[in-house]
PDB file of N, CA and C in Angstrom:
ATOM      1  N   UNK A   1      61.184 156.521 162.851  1.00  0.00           N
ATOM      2  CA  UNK A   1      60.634 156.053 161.588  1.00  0.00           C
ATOM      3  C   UNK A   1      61.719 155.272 160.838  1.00  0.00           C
ATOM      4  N   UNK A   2      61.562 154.147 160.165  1.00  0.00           N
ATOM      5  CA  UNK A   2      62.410 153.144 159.480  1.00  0.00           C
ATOM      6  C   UNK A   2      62.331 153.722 158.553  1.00  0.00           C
ATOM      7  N   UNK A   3      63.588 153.354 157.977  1.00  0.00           N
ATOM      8  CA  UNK A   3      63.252 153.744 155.903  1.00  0.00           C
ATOM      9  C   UNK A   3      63.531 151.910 155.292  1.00  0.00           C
ATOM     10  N   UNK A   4      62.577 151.925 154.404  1.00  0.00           N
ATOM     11  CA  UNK A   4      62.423 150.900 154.336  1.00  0.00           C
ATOM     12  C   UNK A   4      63.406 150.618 152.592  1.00  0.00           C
ATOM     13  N   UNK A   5      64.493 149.977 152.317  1.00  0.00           N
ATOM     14  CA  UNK A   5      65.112 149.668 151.425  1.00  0.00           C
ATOM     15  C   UNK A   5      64.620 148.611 150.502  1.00  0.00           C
ATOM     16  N   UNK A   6      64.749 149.574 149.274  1.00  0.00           N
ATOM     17  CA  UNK A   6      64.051 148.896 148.354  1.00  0.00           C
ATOM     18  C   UNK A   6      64.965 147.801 147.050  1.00  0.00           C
ATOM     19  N   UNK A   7      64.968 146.712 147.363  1.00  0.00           N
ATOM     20  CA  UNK A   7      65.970 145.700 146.723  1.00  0.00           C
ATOM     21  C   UNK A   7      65.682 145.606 144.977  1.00  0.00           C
ATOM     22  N   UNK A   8      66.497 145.916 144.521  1.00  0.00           N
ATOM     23  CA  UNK A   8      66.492 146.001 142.788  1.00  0.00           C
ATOM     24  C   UNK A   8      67.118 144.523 142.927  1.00  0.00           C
ATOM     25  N   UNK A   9      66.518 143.298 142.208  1.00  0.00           N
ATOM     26  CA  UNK A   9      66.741 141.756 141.857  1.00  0.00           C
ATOM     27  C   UNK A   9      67.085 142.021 140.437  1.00  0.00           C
ATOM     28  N   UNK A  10      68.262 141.740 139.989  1.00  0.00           N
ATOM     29  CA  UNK A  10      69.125 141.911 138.744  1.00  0.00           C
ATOM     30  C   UNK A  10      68.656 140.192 138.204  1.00  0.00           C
ATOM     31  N   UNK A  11      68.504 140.529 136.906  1.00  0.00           N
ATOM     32  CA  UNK A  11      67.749 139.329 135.976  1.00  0.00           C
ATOM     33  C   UNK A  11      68.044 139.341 134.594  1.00  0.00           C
ATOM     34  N   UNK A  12      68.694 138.249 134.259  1.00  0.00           N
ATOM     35  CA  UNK A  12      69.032 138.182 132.841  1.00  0.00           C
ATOM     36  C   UNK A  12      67.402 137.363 132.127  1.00  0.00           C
ATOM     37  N   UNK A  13      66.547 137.529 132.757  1.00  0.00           N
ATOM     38  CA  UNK A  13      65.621 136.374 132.080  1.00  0.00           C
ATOM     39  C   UNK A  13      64.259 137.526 131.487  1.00  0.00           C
ATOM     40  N   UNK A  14      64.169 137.396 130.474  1.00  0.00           N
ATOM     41  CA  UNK A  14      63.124 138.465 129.921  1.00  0.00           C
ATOM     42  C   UNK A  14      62.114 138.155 129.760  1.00  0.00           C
ATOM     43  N   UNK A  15      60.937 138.971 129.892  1.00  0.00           N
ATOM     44  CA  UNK A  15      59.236 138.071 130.085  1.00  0.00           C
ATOM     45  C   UNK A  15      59.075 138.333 128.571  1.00  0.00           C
ATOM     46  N   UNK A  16      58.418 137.561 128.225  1.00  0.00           N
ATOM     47  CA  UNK A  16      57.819 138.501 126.711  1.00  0.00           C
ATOM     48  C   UNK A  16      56.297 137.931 126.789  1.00  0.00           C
ATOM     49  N   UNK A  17      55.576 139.293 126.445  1.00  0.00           N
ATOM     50  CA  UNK A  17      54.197 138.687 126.992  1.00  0.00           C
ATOM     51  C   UNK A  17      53.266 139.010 125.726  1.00  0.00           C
ATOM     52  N   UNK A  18      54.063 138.943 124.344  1.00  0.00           N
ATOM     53  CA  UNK A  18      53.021 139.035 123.063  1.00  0.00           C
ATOM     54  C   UNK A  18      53.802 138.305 121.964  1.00  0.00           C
ATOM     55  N   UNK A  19      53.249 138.108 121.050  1.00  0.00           N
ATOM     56  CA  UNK A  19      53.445 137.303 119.834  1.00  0.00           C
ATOM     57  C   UNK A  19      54.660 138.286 118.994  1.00  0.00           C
ATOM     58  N   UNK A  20      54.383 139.447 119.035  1.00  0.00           N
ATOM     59  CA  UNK A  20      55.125 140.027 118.361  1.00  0.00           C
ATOM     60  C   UNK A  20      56.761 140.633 118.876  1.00  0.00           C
ATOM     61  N   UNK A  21      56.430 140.989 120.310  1.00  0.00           N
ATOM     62  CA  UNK A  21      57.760 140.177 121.380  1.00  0.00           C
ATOM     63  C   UNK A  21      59.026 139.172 121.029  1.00  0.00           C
ATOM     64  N   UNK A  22      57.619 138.168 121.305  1.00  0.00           N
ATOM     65  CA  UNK A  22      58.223 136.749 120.905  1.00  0.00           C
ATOM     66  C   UNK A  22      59.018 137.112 119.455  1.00  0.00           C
ATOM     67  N   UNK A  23      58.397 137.075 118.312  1.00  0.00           N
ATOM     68  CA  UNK A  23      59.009 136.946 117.184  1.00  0.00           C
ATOM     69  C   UNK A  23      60.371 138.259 117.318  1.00  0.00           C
ATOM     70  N   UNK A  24      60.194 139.232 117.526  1.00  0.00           N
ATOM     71  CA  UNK A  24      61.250 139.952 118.266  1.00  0.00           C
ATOM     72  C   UNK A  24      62.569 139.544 118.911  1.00  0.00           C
ATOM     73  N   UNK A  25      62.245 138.789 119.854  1.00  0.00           N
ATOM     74  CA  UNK A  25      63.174 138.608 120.604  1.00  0.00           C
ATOM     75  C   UNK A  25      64.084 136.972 119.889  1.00  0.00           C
ATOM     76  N   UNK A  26      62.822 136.119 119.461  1.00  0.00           N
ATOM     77  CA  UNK A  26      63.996 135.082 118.757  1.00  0.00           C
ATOM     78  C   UNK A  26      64.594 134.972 116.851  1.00  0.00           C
ATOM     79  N   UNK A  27      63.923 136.082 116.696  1.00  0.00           N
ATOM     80  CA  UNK A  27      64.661 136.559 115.874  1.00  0.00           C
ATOM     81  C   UNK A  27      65.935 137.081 115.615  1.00  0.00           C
ATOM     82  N   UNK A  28      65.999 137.953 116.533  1.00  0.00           N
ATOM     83  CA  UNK A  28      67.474 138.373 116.926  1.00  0.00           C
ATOM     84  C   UNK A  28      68.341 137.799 117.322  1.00  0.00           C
ATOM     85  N   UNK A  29      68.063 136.473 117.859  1.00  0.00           N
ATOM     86  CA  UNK A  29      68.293 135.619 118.486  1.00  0.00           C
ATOM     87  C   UNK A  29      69.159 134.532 117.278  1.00  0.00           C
ATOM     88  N   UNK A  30      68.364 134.306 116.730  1.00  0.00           N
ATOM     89  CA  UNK A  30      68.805 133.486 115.224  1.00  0.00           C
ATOM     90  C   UNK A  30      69.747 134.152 114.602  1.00  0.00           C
ATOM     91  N   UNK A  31      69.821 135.333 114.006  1.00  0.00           N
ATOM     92  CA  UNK A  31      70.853 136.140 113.751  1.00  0.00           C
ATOM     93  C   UNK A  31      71.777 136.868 114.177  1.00  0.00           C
ATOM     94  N   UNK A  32      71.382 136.550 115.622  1.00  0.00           N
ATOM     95  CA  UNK A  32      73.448 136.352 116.121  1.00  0.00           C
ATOM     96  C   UNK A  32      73.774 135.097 116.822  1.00  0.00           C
ATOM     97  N   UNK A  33      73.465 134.090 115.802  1.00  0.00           N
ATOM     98  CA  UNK A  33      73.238 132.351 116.410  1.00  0.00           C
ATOM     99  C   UNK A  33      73.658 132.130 117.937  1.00  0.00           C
ATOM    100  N   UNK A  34      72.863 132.828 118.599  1.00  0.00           N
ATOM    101  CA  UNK A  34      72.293 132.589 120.227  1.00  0.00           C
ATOM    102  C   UNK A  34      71.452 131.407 120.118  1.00  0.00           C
ATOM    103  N   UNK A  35      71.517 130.755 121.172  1.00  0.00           N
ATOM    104  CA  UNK A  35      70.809 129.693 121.765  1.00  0.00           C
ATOM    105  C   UNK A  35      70.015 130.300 122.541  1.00  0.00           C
ATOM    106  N   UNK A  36      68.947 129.444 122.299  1.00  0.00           N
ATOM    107  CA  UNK A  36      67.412 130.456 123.463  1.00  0.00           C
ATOM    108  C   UNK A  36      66.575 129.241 124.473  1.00  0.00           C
ATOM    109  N   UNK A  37      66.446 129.710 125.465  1.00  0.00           N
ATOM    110  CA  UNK A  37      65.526 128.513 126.129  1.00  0.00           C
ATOM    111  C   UNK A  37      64.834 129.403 126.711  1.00  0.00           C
ATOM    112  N   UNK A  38      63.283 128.859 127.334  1.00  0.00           N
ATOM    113  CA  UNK A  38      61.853 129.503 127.342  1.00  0.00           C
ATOM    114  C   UNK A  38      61.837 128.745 128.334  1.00  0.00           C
ATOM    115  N   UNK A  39      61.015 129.810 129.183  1.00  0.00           N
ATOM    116  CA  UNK A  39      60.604 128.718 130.766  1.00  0.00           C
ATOM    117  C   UNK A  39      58.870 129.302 130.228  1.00  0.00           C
ATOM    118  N   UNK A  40      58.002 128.244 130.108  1.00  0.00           N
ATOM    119  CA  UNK A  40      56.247 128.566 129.897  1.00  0.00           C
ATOM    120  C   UNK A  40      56.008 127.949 131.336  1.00  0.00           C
ATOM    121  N   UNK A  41      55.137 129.248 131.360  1.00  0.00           N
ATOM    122  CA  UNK A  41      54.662 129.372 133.102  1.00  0.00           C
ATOM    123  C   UNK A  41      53.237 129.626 132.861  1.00  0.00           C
ATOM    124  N   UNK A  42      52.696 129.921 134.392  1.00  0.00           N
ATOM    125  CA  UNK A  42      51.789 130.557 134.769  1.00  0.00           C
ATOM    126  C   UNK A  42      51.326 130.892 135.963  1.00  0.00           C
ATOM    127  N   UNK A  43      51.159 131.705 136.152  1.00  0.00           N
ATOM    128  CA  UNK A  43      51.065 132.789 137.944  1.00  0.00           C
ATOM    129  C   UNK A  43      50.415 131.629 138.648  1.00  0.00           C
ATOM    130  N   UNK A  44      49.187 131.043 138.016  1.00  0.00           N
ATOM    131  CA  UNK A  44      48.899 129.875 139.091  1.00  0.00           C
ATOM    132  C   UNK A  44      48.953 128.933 139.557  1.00  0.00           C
ATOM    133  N   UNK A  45      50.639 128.543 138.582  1.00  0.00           N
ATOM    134  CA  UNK A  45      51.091 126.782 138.427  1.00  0.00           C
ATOM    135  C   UNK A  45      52.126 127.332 139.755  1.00  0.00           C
ATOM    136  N   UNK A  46      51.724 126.592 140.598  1.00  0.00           N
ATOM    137  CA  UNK A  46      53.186 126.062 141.861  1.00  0.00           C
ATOM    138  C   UNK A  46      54.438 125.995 141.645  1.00  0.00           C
ATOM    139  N   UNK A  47      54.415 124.510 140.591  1.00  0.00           N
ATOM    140  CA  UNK A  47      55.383 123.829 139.842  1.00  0.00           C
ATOM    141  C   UNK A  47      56.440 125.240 138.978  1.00  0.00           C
ATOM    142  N   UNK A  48      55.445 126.238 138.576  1.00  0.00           N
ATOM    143  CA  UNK A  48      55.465 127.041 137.705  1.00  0.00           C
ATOM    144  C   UNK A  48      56.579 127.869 138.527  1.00  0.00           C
ATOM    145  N   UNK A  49      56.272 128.793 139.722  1.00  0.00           N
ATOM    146  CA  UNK A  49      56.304 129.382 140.561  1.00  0.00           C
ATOM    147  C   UNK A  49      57.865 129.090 141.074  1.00  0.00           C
ATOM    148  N   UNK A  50      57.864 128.025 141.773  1.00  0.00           N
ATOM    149  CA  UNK A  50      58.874 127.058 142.354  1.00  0.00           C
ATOM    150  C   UNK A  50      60.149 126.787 140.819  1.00  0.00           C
ATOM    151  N   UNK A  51      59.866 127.223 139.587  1.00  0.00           N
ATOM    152  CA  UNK A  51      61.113 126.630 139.610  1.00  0.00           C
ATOM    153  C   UNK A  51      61.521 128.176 138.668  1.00  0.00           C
ATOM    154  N   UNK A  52      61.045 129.380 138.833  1.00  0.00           N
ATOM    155  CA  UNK A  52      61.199 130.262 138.219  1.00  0.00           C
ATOM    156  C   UNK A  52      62.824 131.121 139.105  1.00  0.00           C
ATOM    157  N   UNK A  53      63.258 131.144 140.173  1.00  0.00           N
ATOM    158  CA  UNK A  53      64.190 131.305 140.826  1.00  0.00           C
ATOM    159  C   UNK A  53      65.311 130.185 140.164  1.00  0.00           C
ATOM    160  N   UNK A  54      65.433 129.190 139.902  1.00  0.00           N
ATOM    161  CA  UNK A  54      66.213 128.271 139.658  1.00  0.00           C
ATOM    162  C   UNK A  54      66.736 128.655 138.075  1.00  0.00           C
ATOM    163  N   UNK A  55      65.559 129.075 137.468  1.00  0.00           N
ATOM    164  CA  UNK A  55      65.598 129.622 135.572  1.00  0.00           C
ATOM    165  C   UNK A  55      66.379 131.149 136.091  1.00  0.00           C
ATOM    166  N   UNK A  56      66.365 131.656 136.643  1.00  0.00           N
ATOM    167  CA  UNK A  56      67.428 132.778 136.774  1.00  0.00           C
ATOM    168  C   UNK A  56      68.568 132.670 137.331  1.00  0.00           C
ATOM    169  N   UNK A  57      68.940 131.166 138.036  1.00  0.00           N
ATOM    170  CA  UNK A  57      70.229 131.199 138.332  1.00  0.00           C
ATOM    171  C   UNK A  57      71.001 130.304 137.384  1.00  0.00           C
ATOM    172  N   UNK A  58      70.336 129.833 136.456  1.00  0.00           N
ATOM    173  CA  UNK A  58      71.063 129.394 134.791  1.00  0.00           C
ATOM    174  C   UNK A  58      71.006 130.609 134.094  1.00  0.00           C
ATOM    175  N   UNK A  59      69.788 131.327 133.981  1.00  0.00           N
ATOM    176  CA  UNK A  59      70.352 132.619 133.059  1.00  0.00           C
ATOM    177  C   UNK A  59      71.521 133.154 133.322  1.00  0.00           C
ATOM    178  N   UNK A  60      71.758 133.432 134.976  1.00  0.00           N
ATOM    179  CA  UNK A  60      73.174 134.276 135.285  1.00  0.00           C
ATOM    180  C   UNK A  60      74.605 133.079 134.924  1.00  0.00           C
ATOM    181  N   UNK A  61      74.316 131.983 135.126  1.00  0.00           N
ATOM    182  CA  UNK A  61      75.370 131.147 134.532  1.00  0.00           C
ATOM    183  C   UNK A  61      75.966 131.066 133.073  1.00  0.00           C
ATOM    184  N   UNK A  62      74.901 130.977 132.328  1.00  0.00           N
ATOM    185  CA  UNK A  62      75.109 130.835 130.930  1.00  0.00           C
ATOM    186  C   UNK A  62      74.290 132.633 130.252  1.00  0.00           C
ATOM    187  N   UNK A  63      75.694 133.376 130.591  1.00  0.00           N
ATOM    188  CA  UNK A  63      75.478 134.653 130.048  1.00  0.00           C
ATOM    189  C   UNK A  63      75.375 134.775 128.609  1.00  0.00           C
ATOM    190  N   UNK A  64      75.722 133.645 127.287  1.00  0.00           N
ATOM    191  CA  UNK A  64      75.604 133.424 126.397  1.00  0.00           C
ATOM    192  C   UNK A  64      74.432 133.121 125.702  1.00  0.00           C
ATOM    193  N   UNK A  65      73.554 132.831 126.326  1.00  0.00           N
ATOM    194  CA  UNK A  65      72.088 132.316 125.861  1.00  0.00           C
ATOM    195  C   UNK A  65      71.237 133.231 125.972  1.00  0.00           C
ATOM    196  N   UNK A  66      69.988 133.363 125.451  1.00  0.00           N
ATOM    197  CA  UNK A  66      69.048 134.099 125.930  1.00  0.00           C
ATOM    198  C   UNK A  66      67.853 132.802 126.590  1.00  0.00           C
ATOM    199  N   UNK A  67      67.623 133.829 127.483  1.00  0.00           N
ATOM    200  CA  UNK A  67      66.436 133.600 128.408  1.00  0.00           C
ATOM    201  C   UNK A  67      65.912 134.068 128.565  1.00  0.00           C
ATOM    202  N   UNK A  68      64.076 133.333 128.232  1.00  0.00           N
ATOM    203  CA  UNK A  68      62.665 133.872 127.558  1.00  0.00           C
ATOM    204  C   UNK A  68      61.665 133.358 128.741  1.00  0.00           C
ATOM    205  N   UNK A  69      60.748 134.249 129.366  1.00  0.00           N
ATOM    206  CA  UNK A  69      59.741 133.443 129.970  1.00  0.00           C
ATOM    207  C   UNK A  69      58.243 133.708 129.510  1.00  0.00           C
ATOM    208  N   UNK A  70      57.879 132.955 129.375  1.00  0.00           N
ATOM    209  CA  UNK A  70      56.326 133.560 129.081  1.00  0.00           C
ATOM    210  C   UNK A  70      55.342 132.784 129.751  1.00  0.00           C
ATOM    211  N   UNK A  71      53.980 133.758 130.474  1.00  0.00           N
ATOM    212  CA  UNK A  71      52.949 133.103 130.731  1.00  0.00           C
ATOM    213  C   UNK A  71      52.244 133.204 129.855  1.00  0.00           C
ATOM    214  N   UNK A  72      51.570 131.828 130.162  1.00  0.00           N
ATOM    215  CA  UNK A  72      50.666 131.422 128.579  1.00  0.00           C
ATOM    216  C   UNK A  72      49.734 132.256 128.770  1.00  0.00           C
ATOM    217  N   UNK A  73      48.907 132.418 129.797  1.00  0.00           N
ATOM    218  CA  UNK A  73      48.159 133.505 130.232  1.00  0.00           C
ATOM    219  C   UNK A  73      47.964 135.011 129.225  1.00  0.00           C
ATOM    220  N   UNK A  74      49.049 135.474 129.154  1.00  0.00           N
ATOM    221  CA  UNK A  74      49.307 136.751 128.680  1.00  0.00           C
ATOM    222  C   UNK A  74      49.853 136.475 127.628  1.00  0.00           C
ATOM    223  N   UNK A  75      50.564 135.602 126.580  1.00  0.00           N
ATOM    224  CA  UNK A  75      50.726 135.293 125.895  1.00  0.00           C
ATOM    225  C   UNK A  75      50.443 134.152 124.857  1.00  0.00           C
ATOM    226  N   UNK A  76      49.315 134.153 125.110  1.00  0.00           N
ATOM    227  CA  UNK A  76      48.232 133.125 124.525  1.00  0.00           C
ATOM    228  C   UNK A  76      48.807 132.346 122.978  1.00  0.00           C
ATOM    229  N   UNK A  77      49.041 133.141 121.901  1.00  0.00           N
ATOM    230  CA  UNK A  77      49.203 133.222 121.168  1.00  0.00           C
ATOM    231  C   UNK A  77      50.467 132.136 120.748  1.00  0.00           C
ATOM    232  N   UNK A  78      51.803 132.581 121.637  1.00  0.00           N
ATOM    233  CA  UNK A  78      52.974 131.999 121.298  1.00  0.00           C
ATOM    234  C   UNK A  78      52.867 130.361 122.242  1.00  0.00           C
ATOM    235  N   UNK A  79      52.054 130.234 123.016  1.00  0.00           N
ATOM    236  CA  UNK A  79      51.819 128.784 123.783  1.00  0.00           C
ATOM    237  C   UNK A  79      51.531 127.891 123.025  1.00  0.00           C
ATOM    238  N   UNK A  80      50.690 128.761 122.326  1.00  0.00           N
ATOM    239  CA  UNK A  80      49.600 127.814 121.123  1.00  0.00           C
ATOM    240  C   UNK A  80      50.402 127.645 119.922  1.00  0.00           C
ATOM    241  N   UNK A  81      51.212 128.471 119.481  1.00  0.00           N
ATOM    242  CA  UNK A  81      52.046 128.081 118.459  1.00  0.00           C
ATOM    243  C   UNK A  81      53.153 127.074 118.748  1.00  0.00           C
ATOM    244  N   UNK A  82      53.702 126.716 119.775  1.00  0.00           N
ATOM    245  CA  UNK A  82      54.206 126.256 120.456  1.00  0.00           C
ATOM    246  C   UNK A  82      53.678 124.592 121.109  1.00  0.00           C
ATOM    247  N   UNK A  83      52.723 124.279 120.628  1.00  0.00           N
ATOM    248  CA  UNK A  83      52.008 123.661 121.249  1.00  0.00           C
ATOM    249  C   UNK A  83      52.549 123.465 122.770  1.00  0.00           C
ATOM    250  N   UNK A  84      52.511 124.135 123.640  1.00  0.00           N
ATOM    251  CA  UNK A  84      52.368 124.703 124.983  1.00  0.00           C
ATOM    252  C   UNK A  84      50.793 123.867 125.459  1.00  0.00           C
ATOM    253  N   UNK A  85      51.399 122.864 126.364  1.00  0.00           N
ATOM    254  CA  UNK A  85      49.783 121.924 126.999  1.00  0.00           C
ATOM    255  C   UNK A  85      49.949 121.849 128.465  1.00  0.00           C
ATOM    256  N   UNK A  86      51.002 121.669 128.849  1.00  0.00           N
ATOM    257  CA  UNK A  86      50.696 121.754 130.782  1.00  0.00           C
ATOM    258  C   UNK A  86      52.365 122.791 130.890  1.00  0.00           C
ATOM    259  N   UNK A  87      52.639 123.173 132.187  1.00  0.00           N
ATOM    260  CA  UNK A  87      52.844 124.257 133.005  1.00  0.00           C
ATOM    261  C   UNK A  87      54.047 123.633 134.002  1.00  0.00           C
ATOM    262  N   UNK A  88      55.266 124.069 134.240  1.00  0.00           N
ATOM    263  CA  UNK A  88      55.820 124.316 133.340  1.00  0.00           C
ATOM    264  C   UNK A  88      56.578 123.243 132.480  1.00  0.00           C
ATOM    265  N   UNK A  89      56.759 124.275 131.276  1.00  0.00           N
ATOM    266  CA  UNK A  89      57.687 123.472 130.140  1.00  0.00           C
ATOM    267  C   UNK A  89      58.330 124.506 129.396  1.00  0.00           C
ATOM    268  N   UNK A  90      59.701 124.088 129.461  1.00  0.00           N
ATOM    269  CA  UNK A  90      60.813 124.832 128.945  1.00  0.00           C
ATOM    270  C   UNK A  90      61.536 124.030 127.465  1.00  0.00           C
ATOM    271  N   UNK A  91      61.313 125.113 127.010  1.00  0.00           N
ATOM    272  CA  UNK A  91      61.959 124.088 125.067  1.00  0.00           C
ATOM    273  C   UNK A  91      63.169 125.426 125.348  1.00  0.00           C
ATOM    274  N   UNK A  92      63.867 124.471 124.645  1.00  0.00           N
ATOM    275  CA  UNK A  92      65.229 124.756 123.813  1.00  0.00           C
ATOM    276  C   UNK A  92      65.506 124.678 122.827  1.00  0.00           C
ATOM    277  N   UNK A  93      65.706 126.032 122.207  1.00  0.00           N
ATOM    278  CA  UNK A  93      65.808 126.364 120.783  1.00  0.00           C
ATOM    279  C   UNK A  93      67.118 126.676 120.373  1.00  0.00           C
ATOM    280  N   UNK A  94      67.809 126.603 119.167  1.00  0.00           N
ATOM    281  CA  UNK A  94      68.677 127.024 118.204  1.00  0.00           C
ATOM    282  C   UNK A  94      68.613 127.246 117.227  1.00  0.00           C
ATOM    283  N   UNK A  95      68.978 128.237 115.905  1.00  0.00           N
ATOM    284  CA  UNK A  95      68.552 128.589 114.986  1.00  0.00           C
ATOM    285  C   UNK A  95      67.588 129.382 114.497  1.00  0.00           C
ATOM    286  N   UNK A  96      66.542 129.675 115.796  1.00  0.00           N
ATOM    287  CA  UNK A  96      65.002 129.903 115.196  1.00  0.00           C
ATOM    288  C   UNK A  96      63.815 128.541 115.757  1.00  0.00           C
ATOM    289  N   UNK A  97      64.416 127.563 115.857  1.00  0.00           N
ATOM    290  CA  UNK A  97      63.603 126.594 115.331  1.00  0.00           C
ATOM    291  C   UNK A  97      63.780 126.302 116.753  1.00  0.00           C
ATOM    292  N   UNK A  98      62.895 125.492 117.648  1.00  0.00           N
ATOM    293  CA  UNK A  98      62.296 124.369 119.010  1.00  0.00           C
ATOM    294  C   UNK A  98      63.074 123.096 118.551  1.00  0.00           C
ATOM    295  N   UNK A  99      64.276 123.120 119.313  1.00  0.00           N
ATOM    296  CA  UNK A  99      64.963 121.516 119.427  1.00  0.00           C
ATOM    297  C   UNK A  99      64.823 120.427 120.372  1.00  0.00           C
ATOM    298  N   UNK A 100      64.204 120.854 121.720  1.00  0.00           N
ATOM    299  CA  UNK A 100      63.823 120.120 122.823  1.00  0.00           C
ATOM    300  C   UNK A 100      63.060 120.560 123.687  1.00  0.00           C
ATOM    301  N   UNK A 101      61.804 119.963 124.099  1.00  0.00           N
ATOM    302  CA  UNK A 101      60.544 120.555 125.019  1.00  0.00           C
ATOM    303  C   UNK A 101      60.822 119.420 126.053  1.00  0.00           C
ATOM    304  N   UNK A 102      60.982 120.047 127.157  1.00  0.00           N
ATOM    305  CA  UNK A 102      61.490 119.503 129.016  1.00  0.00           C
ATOM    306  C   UNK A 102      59.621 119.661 129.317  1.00  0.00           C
ATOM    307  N   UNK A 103      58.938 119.250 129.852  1.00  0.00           N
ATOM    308  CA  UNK A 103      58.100 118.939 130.653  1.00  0.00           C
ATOM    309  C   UNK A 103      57.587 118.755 132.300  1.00  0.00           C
ATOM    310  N   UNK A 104      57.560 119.767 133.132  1.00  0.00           N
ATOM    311  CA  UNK A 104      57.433 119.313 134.483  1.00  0.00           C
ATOM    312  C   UNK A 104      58.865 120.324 134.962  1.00  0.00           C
ATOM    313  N   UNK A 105      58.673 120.280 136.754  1.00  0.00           N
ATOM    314  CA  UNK A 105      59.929 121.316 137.358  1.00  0.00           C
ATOM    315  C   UNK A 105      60.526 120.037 137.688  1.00  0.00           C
ATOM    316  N   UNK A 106      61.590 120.045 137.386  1.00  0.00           N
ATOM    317  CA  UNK A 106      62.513 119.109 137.314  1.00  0.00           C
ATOM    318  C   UNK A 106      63.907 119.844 137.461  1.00  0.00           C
ATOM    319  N   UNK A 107      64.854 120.383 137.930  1.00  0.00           N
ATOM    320  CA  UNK A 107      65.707 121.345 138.008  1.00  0.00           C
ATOM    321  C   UNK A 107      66.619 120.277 137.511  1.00  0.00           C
ATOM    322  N   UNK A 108      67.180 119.287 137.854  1.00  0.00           N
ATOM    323  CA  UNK A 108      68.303 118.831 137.729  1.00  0.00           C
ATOM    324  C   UNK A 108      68.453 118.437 136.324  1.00  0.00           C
ATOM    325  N   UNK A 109      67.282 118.019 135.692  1.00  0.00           N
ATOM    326  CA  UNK A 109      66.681 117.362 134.091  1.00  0.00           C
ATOM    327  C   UNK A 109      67.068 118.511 133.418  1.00  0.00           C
ATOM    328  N   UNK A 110      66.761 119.343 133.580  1.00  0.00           N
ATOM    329  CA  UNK A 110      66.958 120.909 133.144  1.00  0.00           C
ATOM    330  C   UNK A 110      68.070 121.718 132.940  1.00  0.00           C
ATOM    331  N   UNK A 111      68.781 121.333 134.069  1.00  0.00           N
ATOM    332  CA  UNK A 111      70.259 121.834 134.370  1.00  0.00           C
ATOM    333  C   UNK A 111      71.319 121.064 133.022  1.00  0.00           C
ATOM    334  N   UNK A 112      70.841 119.811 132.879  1.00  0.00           N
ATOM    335  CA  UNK A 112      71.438 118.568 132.393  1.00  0.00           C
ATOM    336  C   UNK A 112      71.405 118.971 131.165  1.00  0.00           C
ATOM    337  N   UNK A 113      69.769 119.517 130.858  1.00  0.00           N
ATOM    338  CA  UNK A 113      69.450 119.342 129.195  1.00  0.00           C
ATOM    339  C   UNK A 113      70.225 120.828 128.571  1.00  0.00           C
ATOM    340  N   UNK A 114      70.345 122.176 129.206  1.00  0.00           N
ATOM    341  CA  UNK A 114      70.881 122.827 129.206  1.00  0.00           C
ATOM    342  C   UNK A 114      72.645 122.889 128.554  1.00  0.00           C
ATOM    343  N   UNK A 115      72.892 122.166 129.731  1.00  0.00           N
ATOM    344  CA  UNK A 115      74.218 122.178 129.471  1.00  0.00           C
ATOM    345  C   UNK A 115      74.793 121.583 128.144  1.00  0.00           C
ATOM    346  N   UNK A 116      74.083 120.497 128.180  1.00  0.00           N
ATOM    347  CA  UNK A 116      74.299 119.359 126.759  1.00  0.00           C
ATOM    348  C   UNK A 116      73.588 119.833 125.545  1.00  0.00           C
ATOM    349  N   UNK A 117      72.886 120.933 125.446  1.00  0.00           N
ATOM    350  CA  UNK A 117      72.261 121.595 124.286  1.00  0.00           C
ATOM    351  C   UNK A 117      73.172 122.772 123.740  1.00  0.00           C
ATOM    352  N   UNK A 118      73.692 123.170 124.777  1.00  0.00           N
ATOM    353  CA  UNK A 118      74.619 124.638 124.613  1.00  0.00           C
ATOM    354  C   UNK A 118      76.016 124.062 123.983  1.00  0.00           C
ATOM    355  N   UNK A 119      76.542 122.850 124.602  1.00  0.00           N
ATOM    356  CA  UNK A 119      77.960 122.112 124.633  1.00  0.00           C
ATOM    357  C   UNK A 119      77.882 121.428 122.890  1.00  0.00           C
ATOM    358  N   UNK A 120      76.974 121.324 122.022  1.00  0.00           N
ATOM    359  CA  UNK A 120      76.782 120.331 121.241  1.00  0.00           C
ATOM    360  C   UNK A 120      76.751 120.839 120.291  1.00  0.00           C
TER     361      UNK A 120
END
């Protein structure tokens, strides 16, 4: 009989899947002036799917930031406040406030906008 080993995947990237979450998590966020970026997904976007591995190997890079994912799905609420319209799209926030909405899996656009949002 095999024993079958069960792999714990270590993740700096946090789902938040309600409005009140959300306000939670970038709140705290604002008041210890963290930089926050949001990957908006959804279980049935590809695009979505495909670039969610890539958003956790910037979270583990930039241990300074927080990293937010939400499906609009389950989090209806904060998409829409957000004006959240296609899948995925990652904004970058500081302060509290949405400073740049990325559009489409684009890793390298991403990597780019990242770096130059955090550096500035």
């Amino acid at each position: 009989m095999e024993i079958q080993k069960k792999i714990v995947k270590k993740t700096r990237v946090i789902k938040v899947s309600s409005e009140e979450s959300w306000d939670c998590y970038v709140t705290k966020a604002f008041k210890q002036g963290c930089p926050v970026v949001v990957h908006f997904s959804a279980s049935w976007c590809t695009p979505s799917r495909a670039m969610s591995p890539f958003f956790e190997e910037l979270a583990l890079q930039y241990k300074y930031v927080l990293f937010l994912s939400v499906d609009v799905d389950e989090a209806k609420e904060v998409a829409s406040k957000l004006e959240i319209k296609a899948m995925p799209t990652f904004v970058l926030m500081k302060n509290g406030a949405p400073n740049y909405k990325l559009v489409g899996a684009n890793p390298v656009e991403l990597s780019r906008r990242i770096k130059g949002f955090i550096y500035c």
